[in-house]
N, C-alpha and C. Protein backbone atom coordinates (compact mmCIF):
# COMPACT_ATOMS: atom_id res chain seq x y z
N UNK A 1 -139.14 -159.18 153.02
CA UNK A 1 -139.68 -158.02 153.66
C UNK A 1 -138.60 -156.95 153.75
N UNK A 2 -139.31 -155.53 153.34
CA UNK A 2 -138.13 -154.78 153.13
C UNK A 2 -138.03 -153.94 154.81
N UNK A 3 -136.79 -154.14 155.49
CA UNK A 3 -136.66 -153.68 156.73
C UNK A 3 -137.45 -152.13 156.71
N UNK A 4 -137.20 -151.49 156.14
CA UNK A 4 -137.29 -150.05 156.07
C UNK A 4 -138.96 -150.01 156.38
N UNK A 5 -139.61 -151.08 155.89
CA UNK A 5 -140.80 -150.69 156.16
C UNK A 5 -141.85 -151.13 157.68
N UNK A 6 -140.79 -151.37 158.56
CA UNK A 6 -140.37 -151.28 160.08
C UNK A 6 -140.92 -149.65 160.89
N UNK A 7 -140.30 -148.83 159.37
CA UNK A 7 -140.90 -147.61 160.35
C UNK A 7 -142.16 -147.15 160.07
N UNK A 8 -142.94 -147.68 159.57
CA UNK A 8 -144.34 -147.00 159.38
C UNK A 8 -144.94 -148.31 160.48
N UNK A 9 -144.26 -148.99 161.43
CA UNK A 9 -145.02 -149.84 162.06
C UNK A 9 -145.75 -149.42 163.54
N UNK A 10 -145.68 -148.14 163.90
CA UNK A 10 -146.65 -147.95 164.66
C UNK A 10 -148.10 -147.63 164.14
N UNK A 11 -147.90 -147.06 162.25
CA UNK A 11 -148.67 -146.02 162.32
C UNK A 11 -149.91 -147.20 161.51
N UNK A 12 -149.05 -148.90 161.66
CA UNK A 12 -149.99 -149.89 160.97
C UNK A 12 -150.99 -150.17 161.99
N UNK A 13 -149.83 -150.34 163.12
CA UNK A 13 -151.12 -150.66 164.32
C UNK A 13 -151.84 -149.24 164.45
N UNK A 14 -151.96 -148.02 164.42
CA UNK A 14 -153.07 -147.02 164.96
C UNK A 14 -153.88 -146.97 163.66
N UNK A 15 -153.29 -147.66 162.49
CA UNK A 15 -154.52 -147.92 161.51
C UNK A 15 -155.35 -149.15 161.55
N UNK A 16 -154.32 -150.24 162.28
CA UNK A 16 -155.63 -151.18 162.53
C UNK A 16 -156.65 -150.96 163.14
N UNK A 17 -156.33 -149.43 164.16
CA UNK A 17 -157.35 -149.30 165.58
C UNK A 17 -158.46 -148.52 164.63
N UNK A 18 -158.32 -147.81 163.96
CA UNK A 18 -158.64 -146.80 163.44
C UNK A 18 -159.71 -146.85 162.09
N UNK A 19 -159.06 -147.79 161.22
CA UNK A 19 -159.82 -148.01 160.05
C UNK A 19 -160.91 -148.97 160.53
N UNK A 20 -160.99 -149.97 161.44
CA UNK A 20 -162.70 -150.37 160.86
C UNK A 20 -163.97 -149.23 161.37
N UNK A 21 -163.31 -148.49 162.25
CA UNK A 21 -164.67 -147.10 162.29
C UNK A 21 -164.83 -146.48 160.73
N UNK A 22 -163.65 -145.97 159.99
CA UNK A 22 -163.76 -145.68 159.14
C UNK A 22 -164.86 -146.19 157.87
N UNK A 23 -164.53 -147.85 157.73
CA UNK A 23 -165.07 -148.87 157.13
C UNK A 23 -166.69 -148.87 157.59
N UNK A 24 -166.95 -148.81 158.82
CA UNK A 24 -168.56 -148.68 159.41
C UNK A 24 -168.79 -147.41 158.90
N UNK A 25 -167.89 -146.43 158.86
CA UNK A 25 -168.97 -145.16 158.51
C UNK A 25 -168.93 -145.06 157.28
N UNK A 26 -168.49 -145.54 156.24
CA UNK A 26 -168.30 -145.77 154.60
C UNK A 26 -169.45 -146.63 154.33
N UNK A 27 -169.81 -148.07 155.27
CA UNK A 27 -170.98 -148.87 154.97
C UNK A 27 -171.96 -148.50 155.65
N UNK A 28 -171.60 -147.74 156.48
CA UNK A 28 -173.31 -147.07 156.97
C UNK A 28 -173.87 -145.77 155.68
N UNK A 29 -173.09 -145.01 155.19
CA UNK A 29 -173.47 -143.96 154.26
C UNK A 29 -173.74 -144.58 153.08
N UNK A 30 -173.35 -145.68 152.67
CA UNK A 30 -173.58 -146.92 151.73
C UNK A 30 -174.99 -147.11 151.42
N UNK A 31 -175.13 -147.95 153.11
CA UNK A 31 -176.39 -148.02 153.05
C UNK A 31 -177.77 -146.78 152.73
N UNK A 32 -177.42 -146.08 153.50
CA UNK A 32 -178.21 -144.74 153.87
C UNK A 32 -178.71 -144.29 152.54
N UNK A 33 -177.41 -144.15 151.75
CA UNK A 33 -177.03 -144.10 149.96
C UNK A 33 -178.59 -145.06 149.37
N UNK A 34 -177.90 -146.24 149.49
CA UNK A 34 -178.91 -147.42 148.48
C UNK A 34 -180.22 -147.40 149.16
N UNK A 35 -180.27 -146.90 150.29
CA UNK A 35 -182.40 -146.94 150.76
C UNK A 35 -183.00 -145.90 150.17
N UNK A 36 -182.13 -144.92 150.10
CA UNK A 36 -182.91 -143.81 149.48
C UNK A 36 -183.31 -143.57 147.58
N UNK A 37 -181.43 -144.43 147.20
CA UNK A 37 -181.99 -144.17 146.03
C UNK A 37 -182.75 -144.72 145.10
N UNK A 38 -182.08 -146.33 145.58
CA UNK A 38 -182.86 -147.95 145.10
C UNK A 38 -182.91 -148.89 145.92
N UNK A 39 -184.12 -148.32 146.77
CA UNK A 39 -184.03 -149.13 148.43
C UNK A 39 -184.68 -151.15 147.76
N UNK A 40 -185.23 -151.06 146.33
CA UNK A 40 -185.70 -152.93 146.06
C UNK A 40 -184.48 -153.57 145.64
N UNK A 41 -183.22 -152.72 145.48
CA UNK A 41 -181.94 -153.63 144.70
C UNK A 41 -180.81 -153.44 145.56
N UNK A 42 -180.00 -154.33 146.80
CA UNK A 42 -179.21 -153.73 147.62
C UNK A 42 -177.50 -154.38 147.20
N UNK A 43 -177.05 -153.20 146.42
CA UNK A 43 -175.73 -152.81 146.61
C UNK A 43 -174.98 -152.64 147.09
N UNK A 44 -175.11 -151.86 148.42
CA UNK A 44 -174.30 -151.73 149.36
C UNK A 44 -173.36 -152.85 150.13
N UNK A 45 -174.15 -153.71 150.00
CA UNK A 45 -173.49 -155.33 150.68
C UNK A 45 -172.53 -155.49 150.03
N UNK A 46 -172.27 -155.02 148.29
CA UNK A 46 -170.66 -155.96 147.98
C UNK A 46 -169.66 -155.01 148.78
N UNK A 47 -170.11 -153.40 149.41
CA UNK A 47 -169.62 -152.48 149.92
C UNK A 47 -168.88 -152.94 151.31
N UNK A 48 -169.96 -153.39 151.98
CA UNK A 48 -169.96 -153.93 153.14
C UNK A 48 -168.91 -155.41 153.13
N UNK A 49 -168.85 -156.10 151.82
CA UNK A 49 -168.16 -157.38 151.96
C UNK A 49 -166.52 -156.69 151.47
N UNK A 50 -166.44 -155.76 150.67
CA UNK A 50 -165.30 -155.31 150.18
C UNK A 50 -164.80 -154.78 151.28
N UNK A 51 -164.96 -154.04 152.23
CA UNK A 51 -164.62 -153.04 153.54
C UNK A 51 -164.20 -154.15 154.70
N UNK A 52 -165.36 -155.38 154.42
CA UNK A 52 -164.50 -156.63 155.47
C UNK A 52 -163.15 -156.88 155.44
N UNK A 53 -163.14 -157.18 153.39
CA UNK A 53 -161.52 -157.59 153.25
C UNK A 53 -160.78 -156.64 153.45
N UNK A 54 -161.21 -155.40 153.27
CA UNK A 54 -159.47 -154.44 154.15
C UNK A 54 -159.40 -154.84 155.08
N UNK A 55 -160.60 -154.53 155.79
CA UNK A 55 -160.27 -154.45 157.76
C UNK A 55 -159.59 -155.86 158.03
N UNK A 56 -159.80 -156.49 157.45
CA UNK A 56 -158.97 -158.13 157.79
C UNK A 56 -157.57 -158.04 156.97
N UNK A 57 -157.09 -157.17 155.78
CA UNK A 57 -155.92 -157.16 155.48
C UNK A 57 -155.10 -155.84 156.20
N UNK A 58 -155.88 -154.92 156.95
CA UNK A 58 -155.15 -154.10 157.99
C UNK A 58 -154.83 -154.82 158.74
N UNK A 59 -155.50 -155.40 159.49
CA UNK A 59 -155.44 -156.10 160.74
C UNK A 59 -154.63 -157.03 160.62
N UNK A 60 -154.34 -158.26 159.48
CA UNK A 60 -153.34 -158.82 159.09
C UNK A 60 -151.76 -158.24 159.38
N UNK A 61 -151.67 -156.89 158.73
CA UNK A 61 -150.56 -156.31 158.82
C UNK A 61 -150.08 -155.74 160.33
N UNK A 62 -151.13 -154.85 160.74
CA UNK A 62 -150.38 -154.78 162.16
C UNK A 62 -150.13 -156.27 163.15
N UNK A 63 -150.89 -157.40 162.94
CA UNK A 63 -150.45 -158.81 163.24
C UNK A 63 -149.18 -158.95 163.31
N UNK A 64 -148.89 -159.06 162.04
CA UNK A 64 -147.24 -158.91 161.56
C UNK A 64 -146.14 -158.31 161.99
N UNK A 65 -146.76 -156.83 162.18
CA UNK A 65 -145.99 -155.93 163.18
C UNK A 65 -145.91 -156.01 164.53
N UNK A 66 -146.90 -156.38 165.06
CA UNK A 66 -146.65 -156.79 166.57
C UNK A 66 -145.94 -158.18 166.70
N UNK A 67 -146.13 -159.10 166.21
CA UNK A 67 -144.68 -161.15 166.15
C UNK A 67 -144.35 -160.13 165.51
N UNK A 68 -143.20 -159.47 164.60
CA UNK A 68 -142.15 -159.28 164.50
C UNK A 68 -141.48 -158.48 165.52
N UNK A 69 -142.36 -157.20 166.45
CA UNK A 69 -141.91 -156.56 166.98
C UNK A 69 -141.60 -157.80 168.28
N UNK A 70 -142.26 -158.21 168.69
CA UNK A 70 -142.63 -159.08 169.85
C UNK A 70 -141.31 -160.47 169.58
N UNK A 71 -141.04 -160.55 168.35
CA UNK A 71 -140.01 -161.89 168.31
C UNK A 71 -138.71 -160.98 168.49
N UNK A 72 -138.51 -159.81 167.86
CA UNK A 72 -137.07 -158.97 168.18
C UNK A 72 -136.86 -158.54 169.61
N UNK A 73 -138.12 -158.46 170.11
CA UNK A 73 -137.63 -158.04 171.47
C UNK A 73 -137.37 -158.88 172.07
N UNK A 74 -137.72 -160.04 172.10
CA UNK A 74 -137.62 -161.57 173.05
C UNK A 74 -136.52 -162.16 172.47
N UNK A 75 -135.46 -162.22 171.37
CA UNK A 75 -134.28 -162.31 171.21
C UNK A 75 -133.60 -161.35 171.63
N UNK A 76 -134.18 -160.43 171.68
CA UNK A 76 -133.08 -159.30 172.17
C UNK A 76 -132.75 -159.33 173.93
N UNK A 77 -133.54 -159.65 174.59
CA UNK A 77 -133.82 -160.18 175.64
C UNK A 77 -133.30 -161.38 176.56
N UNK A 78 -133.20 -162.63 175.49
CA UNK A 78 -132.41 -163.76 175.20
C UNK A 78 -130.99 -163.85 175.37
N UNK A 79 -130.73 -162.79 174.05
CA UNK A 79 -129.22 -162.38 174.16
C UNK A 79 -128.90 -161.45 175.11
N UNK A 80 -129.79 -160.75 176.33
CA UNK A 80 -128.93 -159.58 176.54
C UNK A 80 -128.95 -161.09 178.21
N UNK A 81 -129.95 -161.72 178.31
CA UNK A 81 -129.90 -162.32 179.32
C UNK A 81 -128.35 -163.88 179.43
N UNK A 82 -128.56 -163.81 178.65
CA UNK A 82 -126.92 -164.94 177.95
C UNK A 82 -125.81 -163.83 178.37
N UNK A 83 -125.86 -163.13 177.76
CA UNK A 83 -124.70 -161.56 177.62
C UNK A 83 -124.01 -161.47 179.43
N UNK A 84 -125.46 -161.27 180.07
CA UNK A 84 -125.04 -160.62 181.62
C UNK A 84 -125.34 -161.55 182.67
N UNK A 85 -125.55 -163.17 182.15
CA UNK A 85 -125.71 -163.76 183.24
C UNK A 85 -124.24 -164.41 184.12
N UNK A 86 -124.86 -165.27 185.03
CA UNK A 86 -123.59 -165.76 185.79
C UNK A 86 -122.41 -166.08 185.43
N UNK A 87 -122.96 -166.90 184.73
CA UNK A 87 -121.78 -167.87 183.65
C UNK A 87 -121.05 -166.95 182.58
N UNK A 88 -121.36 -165.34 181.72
CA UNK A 88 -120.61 -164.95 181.07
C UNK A 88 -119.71 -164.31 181.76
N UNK A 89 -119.72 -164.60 183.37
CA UNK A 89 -118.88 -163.46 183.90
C UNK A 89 -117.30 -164.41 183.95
N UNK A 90 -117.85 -166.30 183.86
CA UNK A 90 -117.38 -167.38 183.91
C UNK A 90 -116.81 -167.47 182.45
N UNK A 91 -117.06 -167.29 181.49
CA UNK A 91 -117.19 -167.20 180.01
C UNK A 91 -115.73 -166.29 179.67
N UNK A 92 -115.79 -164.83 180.41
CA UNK A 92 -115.32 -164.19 180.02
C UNK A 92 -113.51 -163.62 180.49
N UNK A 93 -112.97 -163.33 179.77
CA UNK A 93 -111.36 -163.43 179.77
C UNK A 93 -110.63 -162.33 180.64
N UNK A 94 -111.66 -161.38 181.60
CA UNK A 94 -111.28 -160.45 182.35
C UNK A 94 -111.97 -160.79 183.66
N UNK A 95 -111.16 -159.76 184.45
CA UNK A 95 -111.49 -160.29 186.30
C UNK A 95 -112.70 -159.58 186.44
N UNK A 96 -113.78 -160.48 186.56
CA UNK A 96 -115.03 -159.58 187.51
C UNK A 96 -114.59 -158.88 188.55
N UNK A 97 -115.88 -157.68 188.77
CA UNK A 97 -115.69 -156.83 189.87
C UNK A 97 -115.65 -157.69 191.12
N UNK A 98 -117.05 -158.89 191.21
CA UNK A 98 -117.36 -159.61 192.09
C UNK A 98 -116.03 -159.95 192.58
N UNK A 99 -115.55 -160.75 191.90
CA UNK A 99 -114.22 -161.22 192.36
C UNK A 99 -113.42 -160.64 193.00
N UNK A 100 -112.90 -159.36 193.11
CA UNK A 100 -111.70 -158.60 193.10
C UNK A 100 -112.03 -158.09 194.45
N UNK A 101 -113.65 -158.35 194.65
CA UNK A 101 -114.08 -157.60 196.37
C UNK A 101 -113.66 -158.74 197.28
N UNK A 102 -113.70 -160.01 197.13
CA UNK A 102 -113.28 -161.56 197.79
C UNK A 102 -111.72 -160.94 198.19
């Protein structure tokens, strides 16, 4: 996965929100389309089955983007909680403030 493509990751999730309206109003004009022109032979359905698989491969992707966003922040979190807890003050090779008020 190429990092860089990290920054179009808000604009995956406001397309997950976004594209299956899109997808309903593409298979509703579909339909609207095939009643009028050849309402005994219906076409529109491979329309309707093709528009599923985006909305499930959008939705896939902002998935992705939220566990990745969601696993960096909870390591980041991890480490900042290791970083500033009790024990690094115990860990570490200079006099805490705590100390110096005793």
């Amino acid at each position: 996965m190429n990092p860089l493509n990290l920054l179009d990751a808000p604009a995956a999730v406001i397309k997950a929100v976004i594209f299956p309206f899109h997808a309903l109003f593409v298979v509703g004009l579909c339909f609207f389309i095939n009643w009028f022109t050849s309402p005994g032979e219906w076409w529109a359905q491979w329309v309707a089955f093709g528009m599923t698989i985006a909305v499930m491969c959008v939705w896939a992707r902002a998935l992705r983007v939220l566990v990745t966003t969601v696993g960096l922040a909870g390591g980041a979190y991890l480490v900042y909680r290791w970083w500033t807890g009790r024990k690094a003050a115990q860990r570490a090779d200079f006099v805490s403030v705590d100390s110096l008020r005793r």
